[in-house]
Protein backbone atom coordinates (compact mmCIF):
# COMPACT_ATOMS: atom_id res chain seq x y z
CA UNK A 1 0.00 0.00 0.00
CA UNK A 2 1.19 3.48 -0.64
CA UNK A 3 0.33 6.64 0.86
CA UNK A 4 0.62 10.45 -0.07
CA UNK A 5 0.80 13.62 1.30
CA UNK A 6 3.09 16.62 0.62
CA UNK A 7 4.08 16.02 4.45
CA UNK A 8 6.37 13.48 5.43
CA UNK A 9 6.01 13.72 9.45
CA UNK A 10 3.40 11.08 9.02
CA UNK A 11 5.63 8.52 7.24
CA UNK A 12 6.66 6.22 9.79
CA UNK A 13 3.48 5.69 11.39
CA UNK A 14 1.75 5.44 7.87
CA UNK A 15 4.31 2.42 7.09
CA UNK A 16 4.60 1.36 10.51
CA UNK A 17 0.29 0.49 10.73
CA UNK A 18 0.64 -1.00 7.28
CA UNK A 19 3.43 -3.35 8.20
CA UNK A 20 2.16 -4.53 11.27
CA UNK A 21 -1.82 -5.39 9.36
CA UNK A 22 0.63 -7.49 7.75
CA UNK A 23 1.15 -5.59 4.05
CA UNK A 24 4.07 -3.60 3.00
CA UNK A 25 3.93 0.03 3.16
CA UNK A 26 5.33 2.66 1.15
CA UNK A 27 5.27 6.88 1.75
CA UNK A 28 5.92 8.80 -0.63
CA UNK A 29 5.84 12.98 -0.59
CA UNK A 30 3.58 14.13 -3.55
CA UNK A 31 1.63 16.69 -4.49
CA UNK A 32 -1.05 15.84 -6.32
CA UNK A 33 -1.83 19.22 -7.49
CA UNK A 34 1.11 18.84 -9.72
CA UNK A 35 0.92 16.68 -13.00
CA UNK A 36 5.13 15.47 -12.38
CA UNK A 37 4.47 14.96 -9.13
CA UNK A 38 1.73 12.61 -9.32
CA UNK A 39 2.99 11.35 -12.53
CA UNK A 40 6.27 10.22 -10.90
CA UNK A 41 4.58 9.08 -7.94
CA UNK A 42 2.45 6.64 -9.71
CA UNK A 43 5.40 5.39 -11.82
CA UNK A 44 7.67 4.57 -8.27
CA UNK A 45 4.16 2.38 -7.42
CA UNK A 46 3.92 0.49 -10.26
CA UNK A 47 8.05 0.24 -10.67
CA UNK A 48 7.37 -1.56 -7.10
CA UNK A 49 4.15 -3.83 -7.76
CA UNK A 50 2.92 -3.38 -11.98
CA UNK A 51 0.35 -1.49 -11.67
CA UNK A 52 -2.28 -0.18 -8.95
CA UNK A 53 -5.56 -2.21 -7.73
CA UNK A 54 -7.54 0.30 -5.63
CA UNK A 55 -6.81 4.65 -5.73
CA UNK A 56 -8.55 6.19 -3.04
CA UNK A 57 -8.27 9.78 -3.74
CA UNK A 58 -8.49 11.68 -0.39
CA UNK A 59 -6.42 14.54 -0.09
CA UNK A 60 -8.07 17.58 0.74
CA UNK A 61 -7.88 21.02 2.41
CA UNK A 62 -9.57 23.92 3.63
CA UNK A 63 -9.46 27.49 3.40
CA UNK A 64 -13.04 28.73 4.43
CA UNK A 65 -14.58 32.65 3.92
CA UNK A 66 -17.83 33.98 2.86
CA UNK A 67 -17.81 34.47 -0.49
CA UNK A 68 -18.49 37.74 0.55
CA UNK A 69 -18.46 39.60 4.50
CA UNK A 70 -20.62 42.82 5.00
CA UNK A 71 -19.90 44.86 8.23
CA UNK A 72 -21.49 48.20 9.10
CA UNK A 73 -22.88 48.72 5.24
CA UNK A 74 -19.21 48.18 3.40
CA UNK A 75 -17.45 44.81 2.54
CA UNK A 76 -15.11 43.79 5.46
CA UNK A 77 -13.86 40.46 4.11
CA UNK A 78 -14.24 38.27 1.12
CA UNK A 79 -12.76 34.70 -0.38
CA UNK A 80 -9.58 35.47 -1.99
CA UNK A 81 -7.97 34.05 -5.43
CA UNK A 82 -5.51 32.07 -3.93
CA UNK A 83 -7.68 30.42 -1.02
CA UNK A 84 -10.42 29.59 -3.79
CA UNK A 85 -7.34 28.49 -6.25
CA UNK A 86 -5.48 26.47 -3.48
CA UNK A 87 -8.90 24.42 -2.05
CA UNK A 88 -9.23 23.80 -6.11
CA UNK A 89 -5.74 22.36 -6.73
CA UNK A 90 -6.28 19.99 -4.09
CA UNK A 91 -9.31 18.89 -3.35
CA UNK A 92 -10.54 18.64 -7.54
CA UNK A 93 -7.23 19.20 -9.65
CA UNK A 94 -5.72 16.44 -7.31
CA UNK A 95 -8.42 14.03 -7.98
CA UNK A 96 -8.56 14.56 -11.56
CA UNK A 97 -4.70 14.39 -12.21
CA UNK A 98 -4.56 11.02 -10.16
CA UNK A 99 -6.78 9.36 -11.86
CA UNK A 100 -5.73 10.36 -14.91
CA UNK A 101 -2.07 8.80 -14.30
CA UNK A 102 -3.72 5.73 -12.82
CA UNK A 103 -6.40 4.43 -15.26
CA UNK A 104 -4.65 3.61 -18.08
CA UNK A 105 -2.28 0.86 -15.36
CA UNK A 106 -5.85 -0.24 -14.53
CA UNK A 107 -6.60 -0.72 -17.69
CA UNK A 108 -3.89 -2.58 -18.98
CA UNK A 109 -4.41 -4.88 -15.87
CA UNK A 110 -8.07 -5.95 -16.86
CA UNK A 111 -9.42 -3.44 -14.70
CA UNK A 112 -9.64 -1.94 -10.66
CA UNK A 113 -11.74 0.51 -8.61
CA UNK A 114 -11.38 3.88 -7.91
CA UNK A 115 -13.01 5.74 -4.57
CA UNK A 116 -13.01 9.36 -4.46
CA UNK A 117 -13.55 11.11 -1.17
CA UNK A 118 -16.51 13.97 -1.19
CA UNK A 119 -18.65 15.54 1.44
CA UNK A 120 -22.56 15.70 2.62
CA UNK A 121 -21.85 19.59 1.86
CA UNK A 122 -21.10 18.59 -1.64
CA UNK A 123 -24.87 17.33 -1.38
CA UNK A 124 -26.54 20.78 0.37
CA UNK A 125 -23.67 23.06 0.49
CA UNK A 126 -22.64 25.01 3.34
CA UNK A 127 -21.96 28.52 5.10
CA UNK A 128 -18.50 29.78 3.71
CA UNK A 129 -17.01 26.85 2.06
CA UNK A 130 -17.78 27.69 -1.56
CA UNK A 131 -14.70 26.33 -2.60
CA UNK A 132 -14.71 23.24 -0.62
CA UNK A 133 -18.28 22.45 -1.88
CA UNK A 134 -17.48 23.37 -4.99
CA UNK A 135 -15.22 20.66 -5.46
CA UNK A 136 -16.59 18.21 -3.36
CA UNK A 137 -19.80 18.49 -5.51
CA UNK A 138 -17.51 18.18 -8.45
CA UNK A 139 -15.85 15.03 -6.82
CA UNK A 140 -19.86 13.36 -7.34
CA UNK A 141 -19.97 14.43 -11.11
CA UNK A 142 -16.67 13.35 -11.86
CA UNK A 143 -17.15 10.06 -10.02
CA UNK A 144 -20.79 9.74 -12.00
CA UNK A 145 -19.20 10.43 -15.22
CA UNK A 146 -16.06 8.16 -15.26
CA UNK A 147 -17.96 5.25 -14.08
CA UNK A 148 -19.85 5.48 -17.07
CA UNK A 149 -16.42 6.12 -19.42
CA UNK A 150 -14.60 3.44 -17.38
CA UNK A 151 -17.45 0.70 -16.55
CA UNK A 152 -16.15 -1.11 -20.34
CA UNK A 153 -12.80 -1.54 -18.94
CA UNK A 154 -13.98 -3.19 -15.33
CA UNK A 155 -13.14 0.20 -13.22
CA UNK A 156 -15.70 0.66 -10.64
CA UNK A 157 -15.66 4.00 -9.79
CA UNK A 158 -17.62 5.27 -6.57
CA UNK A 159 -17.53 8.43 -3.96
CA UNK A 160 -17.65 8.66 -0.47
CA UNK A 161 -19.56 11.55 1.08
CA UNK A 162 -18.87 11.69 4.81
CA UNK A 163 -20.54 13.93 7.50
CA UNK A 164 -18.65 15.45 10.46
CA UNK A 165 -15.34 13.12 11.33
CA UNK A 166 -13.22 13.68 14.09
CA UNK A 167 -9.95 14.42 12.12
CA UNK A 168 -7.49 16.34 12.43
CA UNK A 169 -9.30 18.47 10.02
CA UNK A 170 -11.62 19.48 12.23
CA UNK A 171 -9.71 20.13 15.77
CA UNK A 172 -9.74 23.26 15.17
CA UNK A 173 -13.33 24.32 14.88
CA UNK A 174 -15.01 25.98 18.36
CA UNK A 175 -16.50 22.80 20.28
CA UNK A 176 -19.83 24.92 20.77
CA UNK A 177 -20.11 24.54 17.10
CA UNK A 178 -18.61 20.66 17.24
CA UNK A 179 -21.32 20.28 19.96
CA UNK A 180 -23.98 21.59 17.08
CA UNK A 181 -22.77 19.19 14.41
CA UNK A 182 -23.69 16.39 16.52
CA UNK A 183 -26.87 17.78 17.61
CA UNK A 184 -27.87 18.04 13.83
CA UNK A 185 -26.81 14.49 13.43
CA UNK A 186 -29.68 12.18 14.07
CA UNK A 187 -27.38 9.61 15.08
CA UNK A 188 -25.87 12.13 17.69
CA UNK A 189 -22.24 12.47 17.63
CA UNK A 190 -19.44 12.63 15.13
CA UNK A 191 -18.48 10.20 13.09
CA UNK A 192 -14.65 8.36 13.14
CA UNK A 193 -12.78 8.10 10.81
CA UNK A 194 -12.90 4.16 11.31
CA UNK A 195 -16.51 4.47 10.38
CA UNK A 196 -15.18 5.81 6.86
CA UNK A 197 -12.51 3.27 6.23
CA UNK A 198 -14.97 0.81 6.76
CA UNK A 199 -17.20 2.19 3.56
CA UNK A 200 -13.44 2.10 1.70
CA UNK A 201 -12.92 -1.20 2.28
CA UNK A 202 -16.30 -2.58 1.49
CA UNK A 203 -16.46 -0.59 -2.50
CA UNK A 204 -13.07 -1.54 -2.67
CA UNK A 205 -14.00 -5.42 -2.56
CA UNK A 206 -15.36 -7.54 -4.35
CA UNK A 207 -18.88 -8.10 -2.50
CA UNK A 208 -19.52 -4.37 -4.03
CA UNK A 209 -18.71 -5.55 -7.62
CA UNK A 210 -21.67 -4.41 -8.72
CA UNK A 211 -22.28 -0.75 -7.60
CA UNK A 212 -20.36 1.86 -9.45
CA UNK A 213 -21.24 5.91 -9.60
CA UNK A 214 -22.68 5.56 -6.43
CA UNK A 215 -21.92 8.17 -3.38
CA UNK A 216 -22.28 6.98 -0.36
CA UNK A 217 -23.14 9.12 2.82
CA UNK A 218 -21.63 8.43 5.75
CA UNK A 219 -22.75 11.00 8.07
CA UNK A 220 -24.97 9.52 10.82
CA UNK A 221 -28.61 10.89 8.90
CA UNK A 222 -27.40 14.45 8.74
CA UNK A 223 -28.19 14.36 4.65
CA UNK A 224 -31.93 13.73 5.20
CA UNK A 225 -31.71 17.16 6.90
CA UNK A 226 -32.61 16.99 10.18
């Protein structure tokens, strides 16, 4: 199994828990905003084991503002270019250019599946994330449209579309308004992030051979909008 991120603090642990489930990890520093990057990144994965089963494409990041802030009659605040530019790169770019690389080493292995991480906001949207919506919606449509382009080569091609998971992502947010995610949830509290690897694992075998463009929401009820 190999891992990304354009950190490498994590890479010990990352091949550490992979050794010791009993497979054989690999880190490597990419970004996969960057065409080279991912493109040599792929190539150093398939150098190392032909080609590549499963891609789970979930980097992401945030950089939240109102599109725009009013204060007192006059604009105070607004999204800038480079935070709606940078959440773009990442979280939509990044999925795109991955896949890219990838599919045609699916392809000439008789086929694989391909998991794309979105959001519940990418389903309702949300208060100061247009660019985070923005590409977690487009995460659904690109998901919906390559399984149809890639169903003829056996790609399965599915997104996941988790609610509020206690990441490191989200440590930072006030708990009064952690405390109101959960009371929105009809289940009650946040989600883990063991409750999303679970949904990984499942499309990525084969007792989910069948379903392809499908997003599934893992987010405790909170997309029937309670």
């Amino acid at each position: 199994m190999a891992g990304w991120d354009v950190k490498e603090d994590a890479a010990a642990e990352f091949v550490h828990e992979v050794n010791a489930a009993g497979g054989e990890g690999l880190f490597q520093a990419v970004d996969v905003a960057d065409s080279k990057s991912v493109e040599n990144g792929v190539q150093q994965v398939v150098d190392r084991w032909a080609t590549v089963n499963v891609l789970v494409n979930n980097a992401g990041i945030l950089r939240d503002a109102q599109l725009i802030k009013y204060k007192d009659g006059a604009v105070a605040g607004m999204m800038s270019d480079e935070a709606f530019d940078a959440v773009i790169g990442v979280n939509l770019r990044g999925v795109f250019l991955c896949t890219r690389t990838v599919v045609p080493h699916m392809i000439a292995a008789g086929g694989g599946v391909i998991l794309n991480a979105s959001s519940v906001v990418g389903l309702y949207g949300n208060f100061g994330q247009t660019n985070y919506v923005a590409t977690k919606a487009g995460v659904i449509a690109m998901s919906r449209t390559w399984a149809r382009e890639l169903g003829k080569y056996k790609i399965r091609v599915n997104a996941v579309a988790p609610g509020f998971i206690a990441t490191e992502m989200v440590k930072a947010i006030p708990e009064k308004i952690l405390q109101s995610m959960c009371d929105h949830t009809p289940i009650g509290r946040m989600g883990e992030p063991a409750d999303i690897a679970e949904a990984y694992v499942w499309l990525a075998s084969d007792r989910a051979s069948f379903v392809s463009g499908a997003v599934i929401s893992v987010d405790g009820g909170i997309v029937t909008g309670t």
